[in-house]
C-alpha atoms as a PDB file:
ATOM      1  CA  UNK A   1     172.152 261.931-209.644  1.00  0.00           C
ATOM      2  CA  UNK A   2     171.793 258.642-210.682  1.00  0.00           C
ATOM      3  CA  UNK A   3     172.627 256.949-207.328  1.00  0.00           C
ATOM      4  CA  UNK A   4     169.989 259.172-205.964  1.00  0.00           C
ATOM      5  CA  UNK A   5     167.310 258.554-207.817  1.00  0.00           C
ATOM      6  CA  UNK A   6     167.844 254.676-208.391  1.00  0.00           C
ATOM      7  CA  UNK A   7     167.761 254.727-204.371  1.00  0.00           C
ATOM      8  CA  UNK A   8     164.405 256.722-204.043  1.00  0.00           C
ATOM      9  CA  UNK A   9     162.896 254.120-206.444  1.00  0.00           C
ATOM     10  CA  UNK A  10     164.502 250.993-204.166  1.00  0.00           C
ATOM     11  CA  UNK A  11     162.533 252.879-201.176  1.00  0.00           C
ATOM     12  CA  UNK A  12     159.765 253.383-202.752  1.00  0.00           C
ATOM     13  CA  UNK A  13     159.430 250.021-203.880  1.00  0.00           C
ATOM     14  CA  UNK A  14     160.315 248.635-200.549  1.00  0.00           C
ATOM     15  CA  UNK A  15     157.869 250.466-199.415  1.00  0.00           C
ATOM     16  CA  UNK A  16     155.533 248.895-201.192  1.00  0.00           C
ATOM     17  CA  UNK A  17     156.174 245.528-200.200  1.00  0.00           C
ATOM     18  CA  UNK A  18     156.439 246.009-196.776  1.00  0.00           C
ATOM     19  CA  UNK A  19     152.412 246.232-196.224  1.00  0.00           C
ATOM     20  CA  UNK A  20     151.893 242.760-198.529  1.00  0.00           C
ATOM     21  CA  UNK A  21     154.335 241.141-196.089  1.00  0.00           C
ATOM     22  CA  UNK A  22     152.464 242.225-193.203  1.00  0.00           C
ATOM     23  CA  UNK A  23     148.918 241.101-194.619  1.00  0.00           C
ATOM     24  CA  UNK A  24     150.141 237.647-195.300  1.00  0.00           C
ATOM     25  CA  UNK A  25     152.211 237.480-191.615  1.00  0.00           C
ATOM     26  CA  UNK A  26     148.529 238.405-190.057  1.00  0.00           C
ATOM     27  CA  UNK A  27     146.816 235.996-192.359  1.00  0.00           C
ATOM     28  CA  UNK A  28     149.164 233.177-191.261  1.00  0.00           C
ATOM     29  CA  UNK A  29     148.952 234.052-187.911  1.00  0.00           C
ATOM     30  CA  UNK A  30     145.262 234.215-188.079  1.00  0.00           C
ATOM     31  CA  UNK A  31     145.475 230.729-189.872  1.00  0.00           C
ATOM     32  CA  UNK A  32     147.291 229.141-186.544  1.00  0.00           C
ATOM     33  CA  UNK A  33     144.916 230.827-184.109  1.00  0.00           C
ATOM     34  CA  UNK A  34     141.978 229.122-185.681  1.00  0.00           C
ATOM     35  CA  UNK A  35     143.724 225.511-185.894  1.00  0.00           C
ATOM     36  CA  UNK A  36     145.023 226.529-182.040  1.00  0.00           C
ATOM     37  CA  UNK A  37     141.071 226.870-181.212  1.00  0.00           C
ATOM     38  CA  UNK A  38     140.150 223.632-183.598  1.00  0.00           C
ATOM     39  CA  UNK A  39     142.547 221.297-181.054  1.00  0.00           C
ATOM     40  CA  UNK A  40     141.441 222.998-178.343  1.00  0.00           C
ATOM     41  CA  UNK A  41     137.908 221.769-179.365  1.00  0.00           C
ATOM     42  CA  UNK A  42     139.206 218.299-180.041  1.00  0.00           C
ATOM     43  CA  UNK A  43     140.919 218.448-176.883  1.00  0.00           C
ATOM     44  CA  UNK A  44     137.461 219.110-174.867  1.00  0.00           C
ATOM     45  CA  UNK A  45     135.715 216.392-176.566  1.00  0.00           C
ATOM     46  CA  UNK A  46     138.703 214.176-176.092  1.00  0.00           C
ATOM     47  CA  UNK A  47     138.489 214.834-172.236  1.00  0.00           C
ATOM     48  CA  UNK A  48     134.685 214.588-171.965  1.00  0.00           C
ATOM     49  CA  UNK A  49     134.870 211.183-173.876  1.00  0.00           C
ATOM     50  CA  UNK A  50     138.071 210.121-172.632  1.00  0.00           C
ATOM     51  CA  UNK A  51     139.708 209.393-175.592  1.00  0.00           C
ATOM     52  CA  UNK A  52     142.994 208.717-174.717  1.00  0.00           C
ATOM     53  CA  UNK A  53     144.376 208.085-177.730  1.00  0.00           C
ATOM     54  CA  UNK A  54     143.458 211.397-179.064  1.00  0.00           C
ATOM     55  CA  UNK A  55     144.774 212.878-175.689  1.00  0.00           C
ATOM     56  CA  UNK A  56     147.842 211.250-175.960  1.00  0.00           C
ATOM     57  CA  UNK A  57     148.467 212.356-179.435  1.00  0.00           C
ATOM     58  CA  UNK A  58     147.739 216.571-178.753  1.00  0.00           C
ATOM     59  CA  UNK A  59     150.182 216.726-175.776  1.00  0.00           C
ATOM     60  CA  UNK A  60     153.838 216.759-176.104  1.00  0.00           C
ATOM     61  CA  UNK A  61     155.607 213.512-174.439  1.00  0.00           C
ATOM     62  CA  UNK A  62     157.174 216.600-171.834  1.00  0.00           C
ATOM     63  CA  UNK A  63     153.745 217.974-171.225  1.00  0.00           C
ATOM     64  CA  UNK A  64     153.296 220.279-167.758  1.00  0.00           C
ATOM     65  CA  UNK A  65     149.551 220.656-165.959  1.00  0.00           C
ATOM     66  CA  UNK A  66     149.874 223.188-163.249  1.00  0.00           C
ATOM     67  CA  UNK A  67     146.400 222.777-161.653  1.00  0.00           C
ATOM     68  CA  UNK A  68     144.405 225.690-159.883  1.00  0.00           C
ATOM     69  CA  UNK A  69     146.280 224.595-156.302  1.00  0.00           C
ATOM     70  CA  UNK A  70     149.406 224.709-157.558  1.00  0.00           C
ATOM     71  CA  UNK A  71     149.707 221.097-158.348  1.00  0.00           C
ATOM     72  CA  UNK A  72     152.174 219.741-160.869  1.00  0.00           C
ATOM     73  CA  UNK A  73     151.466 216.829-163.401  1.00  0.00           C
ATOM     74  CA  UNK A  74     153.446 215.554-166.111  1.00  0.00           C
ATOM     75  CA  UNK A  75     151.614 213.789-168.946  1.00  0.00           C
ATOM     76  CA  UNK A  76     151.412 210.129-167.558  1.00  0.00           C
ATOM     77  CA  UNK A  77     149.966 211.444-164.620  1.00  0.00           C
ATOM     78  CA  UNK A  78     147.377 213.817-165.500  1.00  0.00           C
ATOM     79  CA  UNK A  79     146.421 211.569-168.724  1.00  0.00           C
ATOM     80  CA  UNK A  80     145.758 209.075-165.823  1.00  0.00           C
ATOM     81  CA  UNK A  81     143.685 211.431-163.590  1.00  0.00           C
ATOM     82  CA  UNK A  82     141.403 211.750-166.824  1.00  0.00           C
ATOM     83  CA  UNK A  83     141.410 207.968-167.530  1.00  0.00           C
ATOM     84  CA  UNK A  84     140.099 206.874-164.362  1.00  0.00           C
ATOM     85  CA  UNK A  85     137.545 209.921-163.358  1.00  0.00           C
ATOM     86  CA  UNK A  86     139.734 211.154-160.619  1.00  0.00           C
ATOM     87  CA  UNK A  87     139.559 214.651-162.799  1.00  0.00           C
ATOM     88  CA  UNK A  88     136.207 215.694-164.442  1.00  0.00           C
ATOM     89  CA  UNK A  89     135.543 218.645-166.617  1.00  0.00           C
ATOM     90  CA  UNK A  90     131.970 218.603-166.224  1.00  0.00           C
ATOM     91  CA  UNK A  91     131.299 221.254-168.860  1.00  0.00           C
ATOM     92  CA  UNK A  92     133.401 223.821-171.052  1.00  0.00           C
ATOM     93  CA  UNK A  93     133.155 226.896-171.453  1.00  0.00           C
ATOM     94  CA  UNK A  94     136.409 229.057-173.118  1.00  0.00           C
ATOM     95  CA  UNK A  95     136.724 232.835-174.129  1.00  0.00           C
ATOM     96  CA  UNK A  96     138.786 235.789-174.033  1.00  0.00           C
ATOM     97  CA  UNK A  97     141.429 234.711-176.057  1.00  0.00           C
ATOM     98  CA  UNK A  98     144.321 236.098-176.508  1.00  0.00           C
ATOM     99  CA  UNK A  99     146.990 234.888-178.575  1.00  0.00           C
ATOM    100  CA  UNK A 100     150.831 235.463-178.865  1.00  0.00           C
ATOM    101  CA  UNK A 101     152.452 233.847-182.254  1.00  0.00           C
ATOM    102  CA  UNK A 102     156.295 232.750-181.718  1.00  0.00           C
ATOM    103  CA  UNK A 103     156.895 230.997-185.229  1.00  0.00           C
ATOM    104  CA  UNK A 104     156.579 226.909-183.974  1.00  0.00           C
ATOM    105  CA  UNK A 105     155.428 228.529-180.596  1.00  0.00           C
ATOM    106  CA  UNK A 106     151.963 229.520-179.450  1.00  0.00           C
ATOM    107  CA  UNK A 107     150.825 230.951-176.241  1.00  0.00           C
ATOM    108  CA  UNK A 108     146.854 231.350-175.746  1.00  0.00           C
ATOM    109  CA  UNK A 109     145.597 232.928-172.583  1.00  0.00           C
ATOM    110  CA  UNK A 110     142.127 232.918-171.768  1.00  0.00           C
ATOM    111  CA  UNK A 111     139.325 232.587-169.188  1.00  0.00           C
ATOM    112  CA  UNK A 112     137.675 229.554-168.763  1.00  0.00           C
ATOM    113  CA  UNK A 113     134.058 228.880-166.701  1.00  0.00           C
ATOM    114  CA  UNK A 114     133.432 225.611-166.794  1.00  0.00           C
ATOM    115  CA  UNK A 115     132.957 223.361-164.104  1.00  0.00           C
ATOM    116  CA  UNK A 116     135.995 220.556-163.225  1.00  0.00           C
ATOM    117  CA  UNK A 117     135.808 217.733-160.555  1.00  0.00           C
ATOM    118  CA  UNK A 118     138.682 216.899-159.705  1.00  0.00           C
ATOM    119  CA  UNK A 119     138.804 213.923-156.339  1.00  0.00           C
ATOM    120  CA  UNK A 120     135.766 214.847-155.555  1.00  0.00           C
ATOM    121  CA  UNK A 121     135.849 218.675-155.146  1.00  0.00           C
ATOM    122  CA  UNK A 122     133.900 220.649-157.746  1.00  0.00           C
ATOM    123  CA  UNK A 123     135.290 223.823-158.820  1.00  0.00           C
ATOM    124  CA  UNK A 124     132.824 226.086-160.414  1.00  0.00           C
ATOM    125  CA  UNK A 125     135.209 229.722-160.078  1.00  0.00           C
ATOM    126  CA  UNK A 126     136.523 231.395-163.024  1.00  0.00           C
ATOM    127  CA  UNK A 127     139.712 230.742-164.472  1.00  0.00           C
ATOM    128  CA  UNK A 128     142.604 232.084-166.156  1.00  0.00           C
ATOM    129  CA  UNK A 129     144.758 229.990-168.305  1.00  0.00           C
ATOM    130  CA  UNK A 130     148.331 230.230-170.284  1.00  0.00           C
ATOM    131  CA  UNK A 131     148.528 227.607-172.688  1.00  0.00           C
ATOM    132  CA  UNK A 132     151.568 226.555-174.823  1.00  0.00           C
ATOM    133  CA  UNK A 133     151.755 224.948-178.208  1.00  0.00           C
ATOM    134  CA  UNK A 134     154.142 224.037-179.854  1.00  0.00           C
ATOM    135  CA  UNK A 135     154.496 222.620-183.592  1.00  0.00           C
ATOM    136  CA  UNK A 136     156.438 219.551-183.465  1.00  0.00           C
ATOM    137  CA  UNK A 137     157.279 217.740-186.430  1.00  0.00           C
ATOM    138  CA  UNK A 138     154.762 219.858-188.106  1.00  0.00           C
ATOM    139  CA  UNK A 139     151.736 218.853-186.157  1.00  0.00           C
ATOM    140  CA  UNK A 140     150.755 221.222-182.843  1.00  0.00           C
ATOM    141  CA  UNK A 141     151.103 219.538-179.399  1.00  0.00           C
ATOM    142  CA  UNK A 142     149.935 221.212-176.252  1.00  0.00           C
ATOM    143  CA  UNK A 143     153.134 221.682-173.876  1.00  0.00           C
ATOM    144  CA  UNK A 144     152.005 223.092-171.007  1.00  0.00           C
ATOM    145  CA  UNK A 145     148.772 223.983-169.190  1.00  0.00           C
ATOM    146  CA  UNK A 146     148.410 226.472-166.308  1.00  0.00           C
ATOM    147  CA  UNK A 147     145.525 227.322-164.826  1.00  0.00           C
ATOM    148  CA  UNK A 148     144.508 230.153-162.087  1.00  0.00           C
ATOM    149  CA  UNK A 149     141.409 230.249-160.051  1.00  0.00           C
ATOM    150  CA  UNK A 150     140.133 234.453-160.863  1.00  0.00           C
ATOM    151  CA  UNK A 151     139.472 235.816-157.018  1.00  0.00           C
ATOM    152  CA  UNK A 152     135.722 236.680-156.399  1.00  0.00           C
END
């Protein structure tokens, strides 16, 4: 009798806890979304100043940019295309997020309407986009960028 009961008050009590833990996992993951969408705004000004410094400092050293064609950059490489002009984001516009928390992984999927140059050719279609972050030595860094023209 006593077994029973002292294991319907360990449920019960269990019980109880379980909704507290799930609060405070949804306010933490609420907490990463918003700093997610503070970089991201850092990263757009970065880009339309071209501060490469700041650049340099939100993507990881193995960063991937898989353009709308298909094209693959590591980070030297598309840092340079922003450096010298050859790629433009001419204006910014993000929404539709969507967020996926992994512990020290983040993937953000959204559409994106802005307007990017890039040698020459302006591309004013819709996007989709999977970004990942990842927290690396405690500080987020953007790991890889892909980005998908929508079809009209």
């Amino acid at each position: 009798m006593k077994q029973a009961l002292l294991f319907a008050l360990l449920s019960v009590s269990l019980v109880a806890i379980a909704p507290g833990q799930e609060i405070a996992a949804n306010q933490q993951e609420a907490s990463i979304e918003k700093e997610i969408v503070n970089i991201e705004h850092q990263r757009d000004q970065a880009i339309q100043d071209r501060d490469m410094s700041a650049l340099d400092r939100i993507h990881a050293d193995d960063f991937t940019f898989v353009n709308t064609r298909g094209g693959v950059l590591g980070k030297a490489e598309y840092l340079d295309e922003i450096r010298t002009g050859a790629l433009k984001f001419l204006s910014f516009k993000q929404d539709d997020y969507r967020f996926q928390v992994y512990g020290d992984a983040v993937v953000l999927t959204g559409r994106s309407s802005g307007v990017v140059e890039y040698h020459g050719k302006v591309n004013e279609l819709p996007r989709r986009f999977t970004i990942v972050y990842v927290r690396d030595h405690g500080r987020w860094r953007l790991a890889t960028y892909h980005g998908t023209t929508i079809a009209e």
